[in-house]
Protein backbone atom coordinates (compact mmCIF):
# COMPACT_ATOMS: atom_id res chain seq x y z
CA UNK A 1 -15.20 3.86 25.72
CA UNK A 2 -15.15 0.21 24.61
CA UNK A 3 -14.47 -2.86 27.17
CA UNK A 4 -11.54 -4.46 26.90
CA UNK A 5 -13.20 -8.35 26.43
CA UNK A 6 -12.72 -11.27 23.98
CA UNK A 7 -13.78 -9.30 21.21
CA UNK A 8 -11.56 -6.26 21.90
CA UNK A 9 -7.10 -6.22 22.52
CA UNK A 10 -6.52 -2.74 24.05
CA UNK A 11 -3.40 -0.74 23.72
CA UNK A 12 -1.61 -2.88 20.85
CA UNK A 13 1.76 -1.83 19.74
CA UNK A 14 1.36 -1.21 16.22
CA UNK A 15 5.10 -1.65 14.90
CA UNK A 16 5.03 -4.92 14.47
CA UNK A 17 2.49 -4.86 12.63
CA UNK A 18 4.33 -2.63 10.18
CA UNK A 19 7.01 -3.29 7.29
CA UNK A 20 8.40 -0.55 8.52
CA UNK A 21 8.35 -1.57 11.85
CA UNK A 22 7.50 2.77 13.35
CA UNK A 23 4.32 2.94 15.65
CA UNK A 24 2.99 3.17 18.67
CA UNK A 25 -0.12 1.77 20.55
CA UNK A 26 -3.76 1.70 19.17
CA UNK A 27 -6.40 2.30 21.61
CA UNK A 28 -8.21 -0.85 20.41
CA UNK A 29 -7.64 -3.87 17.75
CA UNK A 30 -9.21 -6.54 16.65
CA UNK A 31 -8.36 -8.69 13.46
CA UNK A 32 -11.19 -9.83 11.53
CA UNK A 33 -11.86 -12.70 9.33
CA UNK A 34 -15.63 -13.42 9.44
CA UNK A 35 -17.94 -10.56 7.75
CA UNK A 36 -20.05 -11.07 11.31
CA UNK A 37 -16.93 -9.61 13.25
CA UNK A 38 -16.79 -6.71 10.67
CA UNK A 39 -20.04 -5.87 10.87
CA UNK A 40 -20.24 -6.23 15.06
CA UNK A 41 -16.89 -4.28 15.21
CA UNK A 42 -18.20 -0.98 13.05
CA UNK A 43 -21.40 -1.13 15.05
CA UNK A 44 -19.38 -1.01 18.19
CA UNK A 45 -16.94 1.64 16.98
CA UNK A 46 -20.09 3.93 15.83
CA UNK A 47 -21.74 3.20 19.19
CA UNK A 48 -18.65 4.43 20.72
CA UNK A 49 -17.77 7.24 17.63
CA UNK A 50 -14.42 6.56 17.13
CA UNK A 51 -11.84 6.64 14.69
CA UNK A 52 -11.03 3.50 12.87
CA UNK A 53 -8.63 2.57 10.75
CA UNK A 54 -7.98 -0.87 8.05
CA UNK A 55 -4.84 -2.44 8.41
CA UNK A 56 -3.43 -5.11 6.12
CA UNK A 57 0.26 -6.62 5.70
CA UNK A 58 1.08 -2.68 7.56
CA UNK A 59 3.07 -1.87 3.77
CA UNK A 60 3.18 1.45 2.36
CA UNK A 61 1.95 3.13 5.77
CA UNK A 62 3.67 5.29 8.16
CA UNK A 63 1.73 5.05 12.02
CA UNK A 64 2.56 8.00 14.48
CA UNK A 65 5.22 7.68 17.72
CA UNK A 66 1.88 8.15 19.76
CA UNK A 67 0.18 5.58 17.99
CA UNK A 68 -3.67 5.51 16.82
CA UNK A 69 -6.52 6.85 19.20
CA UNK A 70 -9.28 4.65 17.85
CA UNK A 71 -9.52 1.17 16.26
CA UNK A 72 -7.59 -0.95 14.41
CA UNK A 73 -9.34 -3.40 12.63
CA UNK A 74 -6.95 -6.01 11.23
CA UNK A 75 -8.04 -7.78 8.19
CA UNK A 76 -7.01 -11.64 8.48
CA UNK A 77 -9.63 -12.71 5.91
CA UNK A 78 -7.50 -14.65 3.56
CA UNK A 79 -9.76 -17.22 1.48
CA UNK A 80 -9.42 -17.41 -2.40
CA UNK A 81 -10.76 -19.19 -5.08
CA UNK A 82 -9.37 -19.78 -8.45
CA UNK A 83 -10.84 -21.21 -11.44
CA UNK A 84 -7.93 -22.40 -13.71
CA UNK A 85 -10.33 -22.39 -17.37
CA UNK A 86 -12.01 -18.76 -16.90
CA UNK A 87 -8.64 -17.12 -15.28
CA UNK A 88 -11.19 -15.73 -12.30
CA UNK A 89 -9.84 -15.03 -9.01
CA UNK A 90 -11.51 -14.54 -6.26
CA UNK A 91 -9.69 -13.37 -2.87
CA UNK A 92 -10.30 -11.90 0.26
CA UNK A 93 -9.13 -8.70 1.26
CA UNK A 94 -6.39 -10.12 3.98
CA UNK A 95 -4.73 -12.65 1.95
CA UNK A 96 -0.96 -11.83 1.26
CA UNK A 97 0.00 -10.45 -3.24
CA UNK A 98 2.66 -13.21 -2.83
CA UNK A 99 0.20 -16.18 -1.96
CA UNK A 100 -2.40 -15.61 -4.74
CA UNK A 101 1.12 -14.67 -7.00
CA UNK A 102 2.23 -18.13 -6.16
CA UNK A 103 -0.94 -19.98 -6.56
CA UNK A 104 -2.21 -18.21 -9.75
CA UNK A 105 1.48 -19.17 -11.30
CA UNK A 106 0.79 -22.80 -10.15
CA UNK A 107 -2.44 -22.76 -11.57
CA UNK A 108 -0.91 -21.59 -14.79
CA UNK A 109 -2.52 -18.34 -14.88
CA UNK A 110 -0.66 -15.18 -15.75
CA UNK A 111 -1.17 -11.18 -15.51
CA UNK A 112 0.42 -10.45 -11.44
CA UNK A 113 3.98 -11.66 -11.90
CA UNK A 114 4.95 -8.30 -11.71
CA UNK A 115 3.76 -8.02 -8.09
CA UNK A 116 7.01 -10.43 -6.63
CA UNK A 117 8.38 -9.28 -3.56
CA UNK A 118 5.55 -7.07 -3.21
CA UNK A 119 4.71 -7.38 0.88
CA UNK A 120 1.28 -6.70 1.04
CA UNK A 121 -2.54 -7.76 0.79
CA UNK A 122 -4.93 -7.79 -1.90
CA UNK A 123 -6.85 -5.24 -0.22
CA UNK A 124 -4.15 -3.04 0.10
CA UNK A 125 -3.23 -3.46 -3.59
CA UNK A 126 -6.73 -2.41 -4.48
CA UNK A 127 -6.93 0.22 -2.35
CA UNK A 128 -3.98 2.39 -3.37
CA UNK A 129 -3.91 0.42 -7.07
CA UNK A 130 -0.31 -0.96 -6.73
CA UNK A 131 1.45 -1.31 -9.45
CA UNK A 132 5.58 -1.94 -10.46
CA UNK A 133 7.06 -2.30 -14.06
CA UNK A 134 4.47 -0.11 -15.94
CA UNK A 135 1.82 -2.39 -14.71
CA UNK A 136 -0.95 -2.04 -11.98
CA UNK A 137 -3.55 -4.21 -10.11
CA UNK A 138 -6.53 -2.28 -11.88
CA UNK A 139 -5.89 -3.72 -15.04
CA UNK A 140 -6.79 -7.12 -13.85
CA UNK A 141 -9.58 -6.10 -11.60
CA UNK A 142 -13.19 -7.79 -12.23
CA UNK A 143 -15.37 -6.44 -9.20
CA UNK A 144 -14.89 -5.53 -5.50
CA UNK A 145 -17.00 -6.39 -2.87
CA UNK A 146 -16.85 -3.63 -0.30
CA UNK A 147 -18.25 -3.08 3.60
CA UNK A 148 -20.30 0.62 2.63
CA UNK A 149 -21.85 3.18 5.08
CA UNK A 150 -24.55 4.75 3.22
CA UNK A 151 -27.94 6.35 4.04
CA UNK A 152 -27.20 6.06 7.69
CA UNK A 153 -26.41 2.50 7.59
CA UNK A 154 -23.89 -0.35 6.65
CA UNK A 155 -24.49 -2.23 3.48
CA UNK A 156 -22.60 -4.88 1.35
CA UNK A 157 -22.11 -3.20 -2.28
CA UNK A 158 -20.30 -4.66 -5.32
CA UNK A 159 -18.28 -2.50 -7.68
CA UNK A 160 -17.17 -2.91 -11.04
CA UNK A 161 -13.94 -2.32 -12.26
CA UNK A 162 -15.10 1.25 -13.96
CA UNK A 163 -16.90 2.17 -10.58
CA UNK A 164 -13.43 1.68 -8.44
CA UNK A 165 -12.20 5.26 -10.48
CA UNK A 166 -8.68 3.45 -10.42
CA UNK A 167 -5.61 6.38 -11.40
CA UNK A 168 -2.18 6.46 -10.06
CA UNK A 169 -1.53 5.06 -6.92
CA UNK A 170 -5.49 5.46 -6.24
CA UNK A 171 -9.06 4.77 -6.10
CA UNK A 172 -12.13 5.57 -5.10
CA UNK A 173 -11.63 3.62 -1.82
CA UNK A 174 -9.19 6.52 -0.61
CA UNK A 175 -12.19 9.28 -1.04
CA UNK A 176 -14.74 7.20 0.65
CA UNK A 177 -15.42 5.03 3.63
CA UNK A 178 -15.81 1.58 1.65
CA UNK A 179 -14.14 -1.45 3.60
CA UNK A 180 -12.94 -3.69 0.90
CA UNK A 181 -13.93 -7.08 1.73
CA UNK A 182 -13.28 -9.39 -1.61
CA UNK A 183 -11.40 -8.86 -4.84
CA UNK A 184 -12.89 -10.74 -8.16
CA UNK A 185 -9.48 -10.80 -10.89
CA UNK A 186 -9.63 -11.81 -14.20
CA UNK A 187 -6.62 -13.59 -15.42
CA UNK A 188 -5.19 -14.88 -18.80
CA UNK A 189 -3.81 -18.63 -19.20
CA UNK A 190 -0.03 -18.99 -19.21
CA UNK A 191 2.60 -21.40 -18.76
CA UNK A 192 4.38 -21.78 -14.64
CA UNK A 193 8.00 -21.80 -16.12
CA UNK A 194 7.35 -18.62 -18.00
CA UNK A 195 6.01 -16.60 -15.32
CA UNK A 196 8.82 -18.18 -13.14
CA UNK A 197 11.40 -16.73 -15.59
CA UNK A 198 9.39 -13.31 -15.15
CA UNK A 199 9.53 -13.38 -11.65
CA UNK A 200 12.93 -14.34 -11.21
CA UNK A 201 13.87 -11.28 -13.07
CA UNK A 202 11.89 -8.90 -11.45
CA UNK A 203 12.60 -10.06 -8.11
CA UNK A 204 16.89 -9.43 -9.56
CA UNK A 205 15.63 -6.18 -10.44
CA UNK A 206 14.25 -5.20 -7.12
CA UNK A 207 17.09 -6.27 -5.39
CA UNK A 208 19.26 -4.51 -7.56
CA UNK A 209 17.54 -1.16 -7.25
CA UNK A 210 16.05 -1.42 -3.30
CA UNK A 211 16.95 -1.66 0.03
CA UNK A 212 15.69 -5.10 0.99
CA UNK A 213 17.71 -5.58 3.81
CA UNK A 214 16.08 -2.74 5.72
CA UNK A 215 12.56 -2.14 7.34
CA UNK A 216 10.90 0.05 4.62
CA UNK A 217 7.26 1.08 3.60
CA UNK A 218 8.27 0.89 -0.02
CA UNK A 219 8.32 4.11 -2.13
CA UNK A 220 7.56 7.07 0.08
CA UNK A 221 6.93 9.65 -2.76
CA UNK A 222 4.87 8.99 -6.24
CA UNK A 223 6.26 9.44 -9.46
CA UNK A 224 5.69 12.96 -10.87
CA UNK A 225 3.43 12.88 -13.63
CA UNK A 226 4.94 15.41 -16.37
CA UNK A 227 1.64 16.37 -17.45
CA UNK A 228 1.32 18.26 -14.34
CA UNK A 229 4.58 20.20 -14.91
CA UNK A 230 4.33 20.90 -18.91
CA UNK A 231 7.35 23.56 -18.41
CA UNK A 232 9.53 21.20 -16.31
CA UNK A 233 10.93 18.84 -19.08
CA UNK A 234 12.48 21.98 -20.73
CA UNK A 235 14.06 22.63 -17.83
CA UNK A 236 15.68 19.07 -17.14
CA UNK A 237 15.42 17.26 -20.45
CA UNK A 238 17.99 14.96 -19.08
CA UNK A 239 15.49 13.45 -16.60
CA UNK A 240 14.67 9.88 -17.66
CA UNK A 241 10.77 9.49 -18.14
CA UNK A 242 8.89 6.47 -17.71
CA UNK A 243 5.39 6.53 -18.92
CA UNK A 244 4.50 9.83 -19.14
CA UNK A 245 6.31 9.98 -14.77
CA UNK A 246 9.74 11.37 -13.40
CA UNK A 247 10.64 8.91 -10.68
CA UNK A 248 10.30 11.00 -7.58
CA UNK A 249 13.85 9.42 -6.70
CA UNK A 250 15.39 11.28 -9.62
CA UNK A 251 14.60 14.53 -8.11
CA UNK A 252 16.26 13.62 -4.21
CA UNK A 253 19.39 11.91 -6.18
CA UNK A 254 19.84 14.93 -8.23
CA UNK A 255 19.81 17.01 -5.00
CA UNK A 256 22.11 15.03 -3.13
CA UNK A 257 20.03 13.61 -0.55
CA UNK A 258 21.13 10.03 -0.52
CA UNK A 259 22.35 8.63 2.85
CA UNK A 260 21.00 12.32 4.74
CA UNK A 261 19.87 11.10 8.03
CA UNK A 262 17.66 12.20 10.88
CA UNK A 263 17.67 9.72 14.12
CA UNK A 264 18.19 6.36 13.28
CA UNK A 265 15.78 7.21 9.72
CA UNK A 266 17.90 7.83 6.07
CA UNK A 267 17.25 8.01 2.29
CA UNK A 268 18.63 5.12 0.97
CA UNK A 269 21.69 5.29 -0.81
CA UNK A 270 20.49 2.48 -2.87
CA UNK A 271 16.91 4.11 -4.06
CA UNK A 272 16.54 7.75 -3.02
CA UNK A 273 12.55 7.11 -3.12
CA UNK A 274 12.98 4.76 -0.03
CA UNK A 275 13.83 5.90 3.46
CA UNK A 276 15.11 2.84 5.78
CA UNK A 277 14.97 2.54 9.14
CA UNK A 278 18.40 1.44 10.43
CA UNK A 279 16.97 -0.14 13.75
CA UNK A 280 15.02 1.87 16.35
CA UNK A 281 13.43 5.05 14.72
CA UNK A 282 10.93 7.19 14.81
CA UNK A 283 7.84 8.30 12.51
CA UNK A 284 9.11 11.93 13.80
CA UNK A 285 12.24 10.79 12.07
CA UNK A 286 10.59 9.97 9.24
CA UNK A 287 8.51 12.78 9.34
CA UNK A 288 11.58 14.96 8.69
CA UNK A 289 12.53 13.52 6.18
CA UNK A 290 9.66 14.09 4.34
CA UNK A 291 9.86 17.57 4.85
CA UNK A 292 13.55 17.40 3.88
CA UNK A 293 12.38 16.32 0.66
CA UNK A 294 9.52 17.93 -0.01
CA UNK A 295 11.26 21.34 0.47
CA UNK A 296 14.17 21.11 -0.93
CA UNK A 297 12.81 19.66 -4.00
CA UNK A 298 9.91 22.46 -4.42
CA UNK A 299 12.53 24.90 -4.44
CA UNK A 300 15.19 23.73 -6.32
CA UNK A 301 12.73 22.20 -8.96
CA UNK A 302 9.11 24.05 -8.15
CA UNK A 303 7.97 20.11 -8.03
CA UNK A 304 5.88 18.99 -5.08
CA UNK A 305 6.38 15.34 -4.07
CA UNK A 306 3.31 13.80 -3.30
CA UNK A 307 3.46 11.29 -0.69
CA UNK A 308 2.34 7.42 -1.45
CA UNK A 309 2.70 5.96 1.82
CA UNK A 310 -0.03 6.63 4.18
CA UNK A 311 0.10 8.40 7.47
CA UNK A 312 -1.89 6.98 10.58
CA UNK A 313 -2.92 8.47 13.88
CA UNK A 314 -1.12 12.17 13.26
């Protein structure tokens, strides 16, 4: 077992860490910012074969009552770079979608407009390829430089966008042990007041459609992708489709799950695809809602709701 020393914070409650504000302790943590702690922290956590996990703005994840037997490595690198007259970006994994958002706009660069009110970091965008309004990080994507065990040992590797194997909510970073360390984007030159307008109505659609006002980890479920379920559309050809998806939320309005609660957890009544936390609950609260869903939706529909949030330390 590791020390607890300078390098190491032992038995860090995770929650706060977390949009959704659900999760218990984590054996170790350290937040990282220089590739030297990176490297010294993996060699540490293989010395010691542990678990580790890569935590960013704590969006889109779900971290167990119990907490996460291992590390947490917390990724606070947050330098960028961005040329104005080529439309390249360069970030860090740790910096925050809203700050390279706002400083892109200033820099009259357009393409991520569509990320407003998105909470978390670039890393994590790349990771699970986040995406709102029919559009998606990957299509901006130059190169990612990545932290990569392979042959035995840790290397720095570079992929291109075509190597990342973007899809729906995913990558290749979710099949493989890659630590992404820097993002390279290539933008388009636009005008500041026009992406202003665009954000301005996005951000009136989001709060319009979600639950700001609540802890959240965004959309629990993804969209169902109708190619999947060729027969289904016959069945419900009232269902609205959006790029070739069903949003998942459809299918728990239709059943009549908005506002069903378990603990201090509940489906939103404002977006059935988000479950809020109304102050004080558990990821076992959670949990069962999940399974709410899932199963009532398989059998009323013969749809299985896939989940996009991630689950931690169960």
């Amino acid at each position: 077992m590791m020390k607890e020393n300078h390098f190491w914070k032992k038995d860090i409650l995770l929650a706060p860490y977390t949009t959704f504000k659900i999760g218990g302790p984590a054996s170790y943590f350290k937040e990282i910012k220089e590739k030297q702690e990176l490297e010294m922290a993996l060699r540490e956590i293989q010395k010691n074969n542990l678990p580790y996990f890569v935590l960013g703005a704590g969006s889109n994840i779900l971290i167990s009552d119990q907490g996460f037997k291992g590390a947490i490595l917390k990724m606070n690198n947050t330098s960028y770079q961005i040329s104005p007259k080529t439309g390249e970006v360069e970030v860090e994994a740790g910096a925050k979608l809203s700050k390279i958002l706002g400083e892109t706009v200033r820099n009259n660069l357009t393409g991520l407009e569509w990320s407003v009110g998105i909470p978390g970091t670039m890393g994590g965008a790349i990771y699970v390829n986040c995406g709102a309004f029919n559009k998606q990080i990957s299509d901006y994507v130059k190169q990612v430089l990545v932290y990569q065990f392979l042959d035995s040992q840790w290397r720095w590797q570079i992929y291109n966008q075509e190597s990342c194997h973007f899809d729906y909510r995913g990558s290749i970073f979710q099949k493989s042990d890659d630590i992404i360390w820097q993002v390279g984007l290539i933008l388009t030159a636009g005008k500041k007041e026009k992406s202003m307008e665009e954000m301005k109505n996005y951000l009136t659609q989001r709060k319009i459609k979600q639950p700001l006002n609540y802890p959240t980890a965004g959309c629990i479920f993804k969209n169902v992708l109708i190619e999947e379920y060729p027969e289904l559309i016959k069945k419900i050809p009232n269902a609205p489709v959006i790029e070739g998806k069903i949003p998942a939320g459809w299918f728990i309005e239709q059943y009549g799950l908005k506002k069903f609660q378990i603990g201090q957890a509940m489906i939103s009544e404002q977006h059935a695809n988000f479950i809020i936390n109304l102050g004080g609950a558990r990821a076992q609260d959670v949990l069962g809602l999940i399974k709410v869903c899932q199963e009532k939706i398989f059998e009323k529909f013969g749809v299985k709701l896939e989940l996009e949030i991630q689950l931690v330390g169960f």
